[in-house]
PDB file of N, CA and C in Angstrom:
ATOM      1  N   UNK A   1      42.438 -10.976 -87.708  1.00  0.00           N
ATOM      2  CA  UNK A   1      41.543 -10.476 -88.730  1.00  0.00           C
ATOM      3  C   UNK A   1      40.857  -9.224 -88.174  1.00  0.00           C
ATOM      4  N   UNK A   2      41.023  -8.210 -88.963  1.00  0.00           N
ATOM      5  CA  UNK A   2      40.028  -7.060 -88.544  1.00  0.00           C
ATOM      6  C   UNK A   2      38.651  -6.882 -88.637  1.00  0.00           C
ATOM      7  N   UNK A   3      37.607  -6.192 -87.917  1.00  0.00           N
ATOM      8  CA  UNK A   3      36.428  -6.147 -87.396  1.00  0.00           C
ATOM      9  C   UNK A   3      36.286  -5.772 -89.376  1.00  0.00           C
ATOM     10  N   UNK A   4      36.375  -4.752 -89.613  1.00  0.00           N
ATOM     11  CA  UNK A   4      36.098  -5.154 -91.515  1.00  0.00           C
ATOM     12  C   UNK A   4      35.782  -6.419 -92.055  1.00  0.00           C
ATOM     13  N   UNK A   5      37.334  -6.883 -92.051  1.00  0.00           N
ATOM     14  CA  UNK A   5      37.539  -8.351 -92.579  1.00  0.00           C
ATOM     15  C   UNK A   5      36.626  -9.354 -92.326  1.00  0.00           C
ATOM     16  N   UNK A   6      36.068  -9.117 -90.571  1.00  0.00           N
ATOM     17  CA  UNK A   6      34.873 -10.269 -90.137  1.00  0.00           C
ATOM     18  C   UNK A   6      33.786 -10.244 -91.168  1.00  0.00           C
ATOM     19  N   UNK A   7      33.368  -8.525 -91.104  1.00  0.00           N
ATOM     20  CA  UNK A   7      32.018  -8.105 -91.717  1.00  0.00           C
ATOM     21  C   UNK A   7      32.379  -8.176 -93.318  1.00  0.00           C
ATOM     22  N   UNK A   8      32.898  -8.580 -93.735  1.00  0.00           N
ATOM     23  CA  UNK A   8      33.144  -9.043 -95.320  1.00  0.00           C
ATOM     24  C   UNK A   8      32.214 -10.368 -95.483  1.00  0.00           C
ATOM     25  N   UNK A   9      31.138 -10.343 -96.415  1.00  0.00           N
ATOM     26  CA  UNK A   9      30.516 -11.520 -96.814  1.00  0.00           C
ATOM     27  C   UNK A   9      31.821 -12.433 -97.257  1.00  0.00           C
ATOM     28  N   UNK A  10      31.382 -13.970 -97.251  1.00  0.00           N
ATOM     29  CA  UNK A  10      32.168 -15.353 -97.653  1.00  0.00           C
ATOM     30  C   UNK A  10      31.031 -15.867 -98.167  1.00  0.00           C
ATOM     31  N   UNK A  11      30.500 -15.712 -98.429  1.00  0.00           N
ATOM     32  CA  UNK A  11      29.502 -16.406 -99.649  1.00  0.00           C
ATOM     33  C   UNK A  11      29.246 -15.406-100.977  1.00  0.00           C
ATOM     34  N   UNK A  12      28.232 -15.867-101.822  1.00  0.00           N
ATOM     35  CA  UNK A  12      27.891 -15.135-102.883  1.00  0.00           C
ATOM     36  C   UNK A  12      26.790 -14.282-102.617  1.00  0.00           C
ATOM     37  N   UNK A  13      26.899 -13.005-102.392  1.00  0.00           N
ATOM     38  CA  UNK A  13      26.024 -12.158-101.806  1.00  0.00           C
ATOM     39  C   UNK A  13      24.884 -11.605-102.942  1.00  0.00           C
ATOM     40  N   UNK A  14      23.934 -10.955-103.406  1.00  0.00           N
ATOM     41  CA  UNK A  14      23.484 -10.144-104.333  1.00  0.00           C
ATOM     42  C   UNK A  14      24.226 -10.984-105.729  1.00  0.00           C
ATOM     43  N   UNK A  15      24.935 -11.692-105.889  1.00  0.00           N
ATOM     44  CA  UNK A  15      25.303 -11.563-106.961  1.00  0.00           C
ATOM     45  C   UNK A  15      26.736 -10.895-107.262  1.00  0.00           C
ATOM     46  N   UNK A  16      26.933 -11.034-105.748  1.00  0.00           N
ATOM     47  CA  UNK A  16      28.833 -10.299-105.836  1.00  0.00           C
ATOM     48  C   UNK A  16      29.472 -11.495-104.656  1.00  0.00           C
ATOM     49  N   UNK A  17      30.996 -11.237-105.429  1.00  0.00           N
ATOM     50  CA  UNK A  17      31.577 -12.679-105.321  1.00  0.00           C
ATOM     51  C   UNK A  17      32.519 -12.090-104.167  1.00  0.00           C
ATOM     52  N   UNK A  18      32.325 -13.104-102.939  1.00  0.00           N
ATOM     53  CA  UNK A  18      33.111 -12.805-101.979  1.00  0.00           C
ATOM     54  C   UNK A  18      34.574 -12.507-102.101  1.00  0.00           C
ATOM     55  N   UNK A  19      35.514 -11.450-101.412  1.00  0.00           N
ATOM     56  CA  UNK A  19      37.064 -11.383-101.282  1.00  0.00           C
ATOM     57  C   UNK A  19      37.510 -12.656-100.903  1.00  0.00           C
ATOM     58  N   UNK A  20      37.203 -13.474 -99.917  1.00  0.00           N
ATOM     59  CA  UNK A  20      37.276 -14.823 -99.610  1.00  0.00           C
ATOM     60  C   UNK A  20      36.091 -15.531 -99.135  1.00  0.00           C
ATOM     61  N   UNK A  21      36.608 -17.013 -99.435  1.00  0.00           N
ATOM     62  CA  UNK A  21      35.495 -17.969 -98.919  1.00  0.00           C
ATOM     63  C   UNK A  21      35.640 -18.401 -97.673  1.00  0.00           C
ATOM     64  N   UNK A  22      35.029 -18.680 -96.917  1.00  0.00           N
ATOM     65  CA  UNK A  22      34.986 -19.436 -95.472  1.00  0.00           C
ATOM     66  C   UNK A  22      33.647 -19.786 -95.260  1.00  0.00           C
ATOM     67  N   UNK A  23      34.101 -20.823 -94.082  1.00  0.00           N
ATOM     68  CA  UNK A  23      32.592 -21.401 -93.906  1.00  0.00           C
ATOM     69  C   UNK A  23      32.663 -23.076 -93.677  1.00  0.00           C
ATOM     70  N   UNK A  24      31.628 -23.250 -93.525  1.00  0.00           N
ATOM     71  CA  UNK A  24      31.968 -25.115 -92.839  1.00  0.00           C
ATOM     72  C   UNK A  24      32.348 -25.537 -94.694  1.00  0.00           C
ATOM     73  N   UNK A  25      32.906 -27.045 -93.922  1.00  0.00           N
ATOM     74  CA  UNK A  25      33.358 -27.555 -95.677  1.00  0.00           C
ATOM     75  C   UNK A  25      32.254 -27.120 -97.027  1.00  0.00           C
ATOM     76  N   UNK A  26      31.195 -27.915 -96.385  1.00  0.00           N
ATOM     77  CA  UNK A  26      29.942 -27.701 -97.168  1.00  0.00           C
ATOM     78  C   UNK A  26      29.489 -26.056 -98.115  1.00  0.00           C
ATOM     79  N   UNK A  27      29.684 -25.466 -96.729  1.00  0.00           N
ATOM     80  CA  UNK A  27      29.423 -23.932 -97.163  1.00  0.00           C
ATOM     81  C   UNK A  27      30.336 -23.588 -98.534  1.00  0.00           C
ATOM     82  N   UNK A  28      31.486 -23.847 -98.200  1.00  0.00           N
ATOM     83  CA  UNK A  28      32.764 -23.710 -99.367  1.00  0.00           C
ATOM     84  C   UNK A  28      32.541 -24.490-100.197  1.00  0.00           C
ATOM     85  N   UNK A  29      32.483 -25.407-100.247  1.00  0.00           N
ATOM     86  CA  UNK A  29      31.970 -26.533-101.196  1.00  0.00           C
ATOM     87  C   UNK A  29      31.280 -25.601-102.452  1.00  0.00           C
ATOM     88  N   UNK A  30      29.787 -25.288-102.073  1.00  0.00           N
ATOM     89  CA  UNK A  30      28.765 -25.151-102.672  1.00  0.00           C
ATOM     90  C   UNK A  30      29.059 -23.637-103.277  1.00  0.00           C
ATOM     91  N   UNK A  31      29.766 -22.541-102.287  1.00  0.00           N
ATOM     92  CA  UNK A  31      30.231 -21.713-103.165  1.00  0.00           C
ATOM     93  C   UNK A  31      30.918 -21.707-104.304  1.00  0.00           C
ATOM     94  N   UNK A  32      32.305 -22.442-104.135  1.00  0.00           N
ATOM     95  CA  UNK A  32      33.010 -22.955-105.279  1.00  0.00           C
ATOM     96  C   UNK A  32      32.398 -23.065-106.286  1.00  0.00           C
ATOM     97  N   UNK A  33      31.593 -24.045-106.213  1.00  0.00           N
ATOM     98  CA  UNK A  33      30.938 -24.902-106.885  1.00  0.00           C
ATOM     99  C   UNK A  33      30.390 -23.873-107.935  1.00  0.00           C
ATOM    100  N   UNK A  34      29.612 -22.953-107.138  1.00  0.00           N
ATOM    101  CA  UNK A  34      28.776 -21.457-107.648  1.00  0.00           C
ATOM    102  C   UNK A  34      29.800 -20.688-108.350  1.00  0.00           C
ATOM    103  N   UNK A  35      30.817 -20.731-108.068  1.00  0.00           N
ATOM    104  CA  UNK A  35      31.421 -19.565-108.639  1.00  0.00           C
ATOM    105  C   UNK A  35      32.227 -19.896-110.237  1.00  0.00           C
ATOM    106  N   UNK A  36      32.354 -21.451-109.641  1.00  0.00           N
ATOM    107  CA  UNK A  36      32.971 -22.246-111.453  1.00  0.00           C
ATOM    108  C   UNK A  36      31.853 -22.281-112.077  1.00  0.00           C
ATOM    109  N   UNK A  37      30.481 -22.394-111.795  1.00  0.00           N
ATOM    110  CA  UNK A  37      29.366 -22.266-112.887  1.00  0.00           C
ATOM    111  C   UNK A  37      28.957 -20.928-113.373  1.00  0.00           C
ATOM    112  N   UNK A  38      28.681 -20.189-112.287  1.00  0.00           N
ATOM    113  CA  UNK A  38      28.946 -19.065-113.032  1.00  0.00           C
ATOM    114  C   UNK A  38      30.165 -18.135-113.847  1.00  0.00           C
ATOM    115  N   UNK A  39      31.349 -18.554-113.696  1.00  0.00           N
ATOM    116  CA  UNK A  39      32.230 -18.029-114.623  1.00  0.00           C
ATOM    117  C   UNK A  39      32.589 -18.807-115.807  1.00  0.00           C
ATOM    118  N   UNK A  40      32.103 -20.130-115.948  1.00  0.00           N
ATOM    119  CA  UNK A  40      32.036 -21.264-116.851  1.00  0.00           C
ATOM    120  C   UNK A  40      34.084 -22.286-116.596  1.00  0.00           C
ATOM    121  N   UNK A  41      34.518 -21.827-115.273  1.00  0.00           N
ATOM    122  CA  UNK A  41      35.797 -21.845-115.461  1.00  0.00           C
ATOM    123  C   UNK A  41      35.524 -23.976-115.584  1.00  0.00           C
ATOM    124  N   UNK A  42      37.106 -24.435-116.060  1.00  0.00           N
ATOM    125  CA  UNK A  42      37.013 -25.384-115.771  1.00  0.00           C
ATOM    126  C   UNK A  42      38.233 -26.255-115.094  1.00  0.00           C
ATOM    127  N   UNK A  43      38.591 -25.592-114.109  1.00  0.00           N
ATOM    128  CA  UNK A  43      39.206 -25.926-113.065  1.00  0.00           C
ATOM    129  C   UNK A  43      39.379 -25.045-112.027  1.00  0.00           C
ATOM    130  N   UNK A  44      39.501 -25.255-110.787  1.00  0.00           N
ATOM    131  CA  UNK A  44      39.639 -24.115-109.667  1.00  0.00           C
ATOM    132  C   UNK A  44      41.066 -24.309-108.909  1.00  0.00           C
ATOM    133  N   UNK A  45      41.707 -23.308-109.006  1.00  0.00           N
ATOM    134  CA  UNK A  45      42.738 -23.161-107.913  1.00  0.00           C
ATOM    135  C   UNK A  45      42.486 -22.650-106.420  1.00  0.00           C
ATOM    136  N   UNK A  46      42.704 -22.856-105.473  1.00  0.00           N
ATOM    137  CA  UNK A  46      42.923 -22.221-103.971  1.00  0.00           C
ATOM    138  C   UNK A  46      44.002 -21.436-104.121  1.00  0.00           C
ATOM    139  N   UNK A  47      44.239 -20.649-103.280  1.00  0.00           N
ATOM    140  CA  UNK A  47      45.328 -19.986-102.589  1.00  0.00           C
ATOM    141  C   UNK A  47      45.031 -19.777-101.218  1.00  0.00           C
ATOM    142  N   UNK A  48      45.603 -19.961-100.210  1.00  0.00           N
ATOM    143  CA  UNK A  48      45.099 -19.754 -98.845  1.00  0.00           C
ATOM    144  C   UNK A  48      46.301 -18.920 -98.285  1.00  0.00           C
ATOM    145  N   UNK A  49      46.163 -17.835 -97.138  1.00  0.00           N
ATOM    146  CA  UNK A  49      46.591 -17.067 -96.715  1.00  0.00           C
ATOM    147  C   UNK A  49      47.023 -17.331 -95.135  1.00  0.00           C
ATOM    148  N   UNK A  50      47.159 -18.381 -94.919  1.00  0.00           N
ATOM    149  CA  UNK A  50      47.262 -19.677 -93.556  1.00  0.00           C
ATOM    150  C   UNK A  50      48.542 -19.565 -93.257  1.00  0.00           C
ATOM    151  N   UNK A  51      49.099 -18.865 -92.417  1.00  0.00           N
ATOM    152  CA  UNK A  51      50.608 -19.073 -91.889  1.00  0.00           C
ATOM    153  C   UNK A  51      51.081 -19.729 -91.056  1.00  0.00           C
ATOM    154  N   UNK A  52      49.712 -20.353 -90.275  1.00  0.00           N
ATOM    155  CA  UNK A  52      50.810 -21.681 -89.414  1.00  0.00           C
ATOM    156  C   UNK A  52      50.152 -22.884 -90.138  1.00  0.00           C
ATOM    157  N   UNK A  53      51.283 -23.953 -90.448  1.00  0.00           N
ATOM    158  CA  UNK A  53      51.723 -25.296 -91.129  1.00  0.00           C
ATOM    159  C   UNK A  53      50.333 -25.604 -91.081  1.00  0.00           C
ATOM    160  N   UNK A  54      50.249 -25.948 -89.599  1.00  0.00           N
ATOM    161  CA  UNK A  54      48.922 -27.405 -89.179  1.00  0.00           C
ATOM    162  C   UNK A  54      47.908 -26.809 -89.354  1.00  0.00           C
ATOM    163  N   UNK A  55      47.585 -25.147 -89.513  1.00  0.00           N
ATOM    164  CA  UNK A  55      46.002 -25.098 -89.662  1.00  0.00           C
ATOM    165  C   UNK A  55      45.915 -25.021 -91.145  1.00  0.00           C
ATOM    166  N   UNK A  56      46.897 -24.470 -91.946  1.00  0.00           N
ATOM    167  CA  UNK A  56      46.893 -24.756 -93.526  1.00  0.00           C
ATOM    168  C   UNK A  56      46.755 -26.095 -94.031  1.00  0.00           C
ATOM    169  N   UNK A  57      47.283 -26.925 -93.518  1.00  0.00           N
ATOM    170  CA  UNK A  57      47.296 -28.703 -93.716  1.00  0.00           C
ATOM    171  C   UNK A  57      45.828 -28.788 -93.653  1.00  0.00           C
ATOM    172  N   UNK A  58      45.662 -28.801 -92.116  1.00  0.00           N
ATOM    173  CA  UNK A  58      43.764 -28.677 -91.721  1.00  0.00           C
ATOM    174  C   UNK A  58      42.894 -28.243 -93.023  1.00  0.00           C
ATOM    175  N   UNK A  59      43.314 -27.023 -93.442  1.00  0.00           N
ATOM    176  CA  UNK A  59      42.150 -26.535 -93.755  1.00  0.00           C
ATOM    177  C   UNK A  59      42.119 -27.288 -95.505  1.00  0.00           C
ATOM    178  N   UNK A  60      43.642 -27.298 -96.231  1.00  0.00           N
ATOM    179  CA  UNK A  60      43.700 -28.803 -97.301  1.00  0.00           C
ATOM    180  C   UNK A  60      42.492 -29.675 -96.909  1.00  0.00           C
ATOM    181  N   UNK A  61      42.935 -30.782 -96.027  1.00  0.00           N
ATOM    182  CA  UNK A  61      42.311 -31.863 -95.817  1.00  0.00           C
ATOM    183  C   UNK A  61      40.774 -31.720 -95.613  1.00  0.00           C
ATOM    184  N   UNK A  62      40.415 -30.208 -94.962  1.00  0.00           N
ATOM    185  CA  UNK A  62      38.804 -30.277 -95.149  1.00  0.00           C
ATOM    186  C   UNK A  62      38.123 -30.117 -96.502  1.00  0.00           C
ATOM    187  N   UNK A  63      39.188 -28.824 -96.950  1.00  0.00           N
ATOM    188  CA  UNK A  63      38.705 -28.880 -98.506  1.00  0.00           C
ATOM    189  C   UNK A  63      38.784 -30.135 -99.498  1.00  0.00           C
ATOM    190  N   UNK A  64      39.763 -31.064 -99.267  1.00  0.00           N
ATOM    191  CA  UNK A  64      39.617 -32.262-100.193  1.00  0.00           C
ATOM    192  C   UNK A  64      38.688 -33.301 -99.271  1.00  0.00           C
ATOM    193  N   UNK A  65      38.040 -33.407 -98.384  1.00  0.00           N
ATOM    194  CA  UNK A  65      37.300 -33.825 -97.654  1.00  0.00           C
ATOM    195  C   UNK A  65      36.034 -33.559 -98.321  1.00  0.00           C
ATOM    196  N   UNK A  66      35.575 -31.768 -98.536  1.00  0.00           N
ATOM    197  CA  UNK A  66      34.403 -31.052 -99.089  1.00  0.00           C
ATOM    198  C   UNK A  66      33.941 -31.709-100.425  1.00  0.00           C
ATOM    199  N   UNK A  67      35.588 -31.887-101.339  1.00  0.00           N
ATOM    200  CA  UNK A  67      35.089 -32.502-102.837  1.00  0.00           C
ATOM    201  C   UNK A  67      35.518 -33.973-103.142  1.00  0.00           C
ATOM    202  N   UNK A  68      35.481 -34.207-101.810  1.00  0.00           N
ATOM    203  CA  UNK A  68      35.438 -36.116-101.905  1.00  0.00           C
ATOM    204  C   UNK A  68      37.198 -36.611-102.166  1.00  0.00           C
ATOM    205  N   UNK A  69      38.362 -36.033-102.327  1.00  0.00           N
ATOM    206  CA  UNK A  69      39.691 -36.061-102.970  1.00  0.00           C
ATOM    207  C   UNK A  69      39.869 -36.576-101.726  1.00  0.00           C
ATOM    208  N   UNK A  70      40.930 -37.666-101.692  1.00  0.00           N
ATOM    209  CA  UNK A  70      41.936 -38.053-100.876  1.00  0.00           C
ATOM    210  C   UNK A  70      42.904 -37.179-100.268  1.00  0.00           C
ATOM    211  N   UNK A  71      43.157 -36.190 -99.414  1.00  0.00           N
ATOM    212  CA  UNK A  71      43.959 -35.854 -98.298  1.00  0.00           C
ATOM    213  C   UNK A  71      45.493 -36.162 -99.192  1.00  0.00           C
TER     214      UNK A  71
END
């Protein structure tokens, strides 16, 4: 990741919606959460940008961990 990319907010800054989310489960959690209420959506997709297997799996299982879903 480039020194940019670090300095890119992952939360909801001012009122502007991060390029990506990161952050402990929780952190992501609660963004999500923020970002389907404020757009009124009513379902959320991921896409993750994870190219090795086991940390993409990982990072699944924390996110369905974050919203209570079975792994």
């Amino acid at each position: 990741m480039s020194q940019a990319e670090q300095d890119e907010p992952v939360t909801i800054t001012g009122g502007q919606w991060p390029k990506f989310v990161a952050g402990s489960p929780d952190d992501v959690r609660a963004t999500l959460e923020q970002m389907v209420a404020e757009s009124g959506a009513d379902e959320l997709m991921i896409q993750d940008l994870i190219a090795d297997p086991a940390a993409r799996r990982r990072s699944h299982e924390l996110l369905a961990q974050a919203f209570d879903l079975t792994p």
